[in-house]
C-alpha atoms as a PDB file:
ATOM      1  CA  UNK A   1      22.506  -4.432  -9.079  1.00  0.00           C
ATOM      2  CA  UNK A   2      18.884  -5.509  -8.859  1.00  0.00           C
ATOM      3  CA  UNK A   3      17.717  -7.322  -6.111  1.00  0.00           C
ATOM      4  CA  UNK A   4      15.610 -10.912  -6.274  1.00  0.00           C
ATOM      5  CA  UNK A   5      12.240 -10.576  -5.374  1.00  0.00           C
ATOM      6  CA  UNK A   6      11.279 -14.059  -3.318  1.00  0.00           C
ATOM      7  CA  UNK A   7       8.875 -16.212  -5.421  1.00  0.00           C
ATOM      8  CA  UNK A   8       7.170 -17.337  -2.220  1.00  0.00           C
ATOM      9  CA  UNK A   9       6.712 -15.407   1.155  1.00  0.00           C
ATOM     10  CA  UNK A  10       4.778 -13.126   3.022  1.00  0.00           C
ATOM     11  CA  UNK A  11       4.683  -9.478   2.473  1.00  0.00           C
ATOM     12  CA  UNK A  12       5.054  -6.967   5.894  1.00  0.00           C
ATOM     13  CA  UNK A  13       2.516  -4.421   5.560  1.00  0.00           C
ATOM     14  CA  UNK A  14       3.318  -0.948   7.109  1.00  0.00           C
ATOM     15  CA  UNK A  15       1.579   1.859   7.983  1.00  0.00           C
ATOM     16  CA  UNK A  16       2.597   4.708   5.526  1.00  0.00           C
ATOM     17  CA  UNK A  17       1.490   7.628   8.444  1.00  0.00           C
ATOM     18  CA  UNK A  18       3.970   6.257  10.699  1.00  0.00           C
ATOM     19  CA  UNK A  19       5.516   3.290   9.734  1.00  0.00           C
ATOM     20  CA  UNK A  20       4.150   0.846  11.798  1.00  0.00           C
ATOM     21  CA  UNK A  21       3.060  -3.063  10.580  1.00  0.00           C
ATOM     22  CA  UNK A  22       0.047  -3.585  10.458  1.00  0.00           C
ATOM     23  CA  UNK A  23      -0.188  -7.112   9.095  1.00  0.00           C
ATOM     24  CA  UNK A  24       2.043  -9.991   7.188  1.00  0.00           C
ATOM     25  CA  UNK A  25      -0.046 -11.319   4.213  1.00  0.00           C
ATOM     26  CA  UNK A  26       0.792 -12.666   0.906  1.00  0.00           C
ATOM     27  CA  UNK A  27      -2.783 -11.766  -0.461  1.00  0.00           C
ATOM     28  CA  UNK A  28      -5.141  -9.326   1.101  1.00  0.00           C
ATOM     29  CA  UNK A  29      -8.142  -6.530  -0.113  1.00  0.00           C
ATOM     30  CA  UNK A  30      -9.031  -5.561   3.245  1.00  0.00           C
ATOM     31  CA  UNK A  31      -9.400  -2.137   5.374  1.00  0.00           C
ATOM     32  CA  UNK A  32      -7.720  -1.837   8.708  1.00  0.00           C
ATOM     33  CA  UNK A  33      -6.687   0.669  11.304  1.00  0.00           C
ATOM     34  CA  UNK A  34      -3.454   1.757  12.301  1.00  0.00           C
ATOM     35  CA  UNK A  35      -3.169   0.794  16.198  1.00  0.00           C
ATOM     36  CA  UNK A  36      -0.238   3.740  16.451  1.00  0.00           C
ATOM     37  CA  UNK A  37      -1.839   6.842  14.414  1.00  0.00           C
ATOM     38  CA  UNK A  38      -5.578   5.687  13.933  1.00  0.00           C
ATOM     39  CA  UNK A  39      -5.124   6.085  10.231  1.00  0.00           C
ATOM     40  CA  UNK A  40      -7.433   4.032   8.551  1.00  0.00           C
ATOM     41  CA  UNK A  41      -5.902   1.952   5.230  1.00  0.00           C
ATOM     42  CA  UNK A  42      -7.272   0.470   2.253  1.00  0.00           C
ATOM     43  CA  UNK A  43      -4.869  -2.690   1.697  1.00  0.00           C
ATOM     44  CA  UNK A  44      -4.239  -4.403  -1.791  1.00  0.00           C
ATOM     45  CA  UNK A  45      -1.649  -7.283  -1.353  1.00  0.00           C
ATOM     46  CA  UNK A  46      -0.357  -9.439  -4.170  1.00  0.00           C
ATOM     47  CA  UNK A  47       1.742 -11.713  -4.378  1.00  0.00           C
ATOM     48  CA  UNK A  48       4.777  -9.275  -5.303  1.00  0.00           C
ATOM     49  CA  UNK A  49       2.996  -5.906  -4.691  1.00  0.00           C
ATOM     50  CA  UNK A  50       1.609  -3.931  -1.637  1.00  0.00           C
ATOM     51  CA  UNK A  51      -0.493  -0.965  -2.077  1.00  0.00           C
ATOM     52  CA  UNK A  52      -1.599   1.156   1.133  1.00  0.00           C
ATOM     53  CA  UNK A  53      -3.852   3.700   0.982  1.00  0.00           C
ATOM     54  CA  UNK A  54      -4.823   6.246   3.250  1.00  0.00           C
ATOM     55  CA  UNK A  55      -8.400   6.802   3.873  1.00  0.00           C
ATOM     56  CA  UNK A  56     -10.147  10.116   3.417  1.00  0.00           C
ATOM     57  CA  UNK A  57     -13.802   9.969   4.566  1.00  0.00           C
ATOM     58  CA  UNK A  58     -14.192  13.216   2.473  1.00  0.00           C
ATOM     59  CA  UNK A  59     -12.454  11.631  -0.807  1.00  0.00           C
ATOM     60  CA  UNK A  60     -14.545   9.039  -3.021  1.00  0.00           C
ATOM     61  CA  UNK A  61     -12.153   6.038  -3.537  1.00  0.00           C
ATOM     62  CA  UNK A  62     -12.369   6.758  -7.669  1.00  0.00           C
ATOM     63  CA  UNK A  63     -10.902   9.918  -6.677  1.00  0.00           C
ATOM     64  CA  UNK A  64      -8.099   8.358  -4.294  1.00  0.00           C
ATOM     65  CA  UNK A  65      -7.111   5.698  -7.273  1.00  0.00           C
ATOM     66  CA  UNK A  66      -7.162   8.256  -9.966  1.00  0.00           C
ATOM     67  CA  UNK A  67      -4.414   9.839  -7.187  1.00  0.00           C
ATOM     68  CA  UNK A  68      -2.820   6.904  -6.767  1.00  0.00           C
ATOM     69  CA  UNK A  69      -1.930   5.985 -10.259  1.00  0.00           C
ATOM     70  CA  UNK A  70      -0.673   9.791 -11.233  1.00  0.00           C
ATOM     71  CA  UNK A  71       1.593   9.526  -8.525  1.00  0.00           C
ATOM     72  CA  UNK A  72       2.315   5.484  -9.298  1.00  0.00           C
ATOM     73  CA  UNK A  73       3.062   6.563 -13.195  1.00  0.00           C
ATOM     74  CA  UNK A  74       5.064   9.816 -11.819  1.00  0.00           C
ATOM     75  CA  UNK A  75       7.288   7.067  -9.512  1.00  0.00           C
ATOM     76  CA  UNK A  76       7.809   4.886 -12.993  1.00  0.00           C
ATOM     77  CA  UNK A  77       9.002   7.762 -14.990  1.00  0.00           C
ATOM     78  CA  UNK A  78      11.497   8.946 -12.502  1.00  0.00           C
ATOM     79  CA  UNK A  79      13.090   5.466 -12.310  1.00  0.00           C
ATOM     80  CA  UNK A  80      13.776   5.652 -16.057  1.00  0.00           C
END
């Protein structure tokens, strides 16, 4: 069964440390902090896609989306 993703609408974005929202946006490329944990989060909203990202003050970002998209591609394959 799949489920209808809403043409229109805003987006919750949550905190993937502890869960917490952080914001309701429908577009966003922002950095915010976490008022629960502290963590610090690199946002990317669409209009059908959030992407949170943890920030590592030791990590360039290159390095964090070269991360991201192994473990984005590794989340594809294991849904086929």
């Amino acid at each position: 069964m799949k489920t209808k993703i809403p043409e229109t609408g805003e987006l919750w974005v949550n905190c993937p440390v502890c869960g917490n929202k952080i914001m309701r946006a429908e577009f966003a490329s922002c950095v915010e902090k976490c008022d629960v944990c502290g963590s610090v989060l690199r946002i990317c909203a669409t209009k059908r896609f959030v992407t949170t990202i943890v920030k590592d003050e030791n990590e360039a970002l290159i390095e964090i989306l070269h991360r991201y998209h192994k473990e984005l591609l590794g989340l594809a394959i294991e849904a086929y």
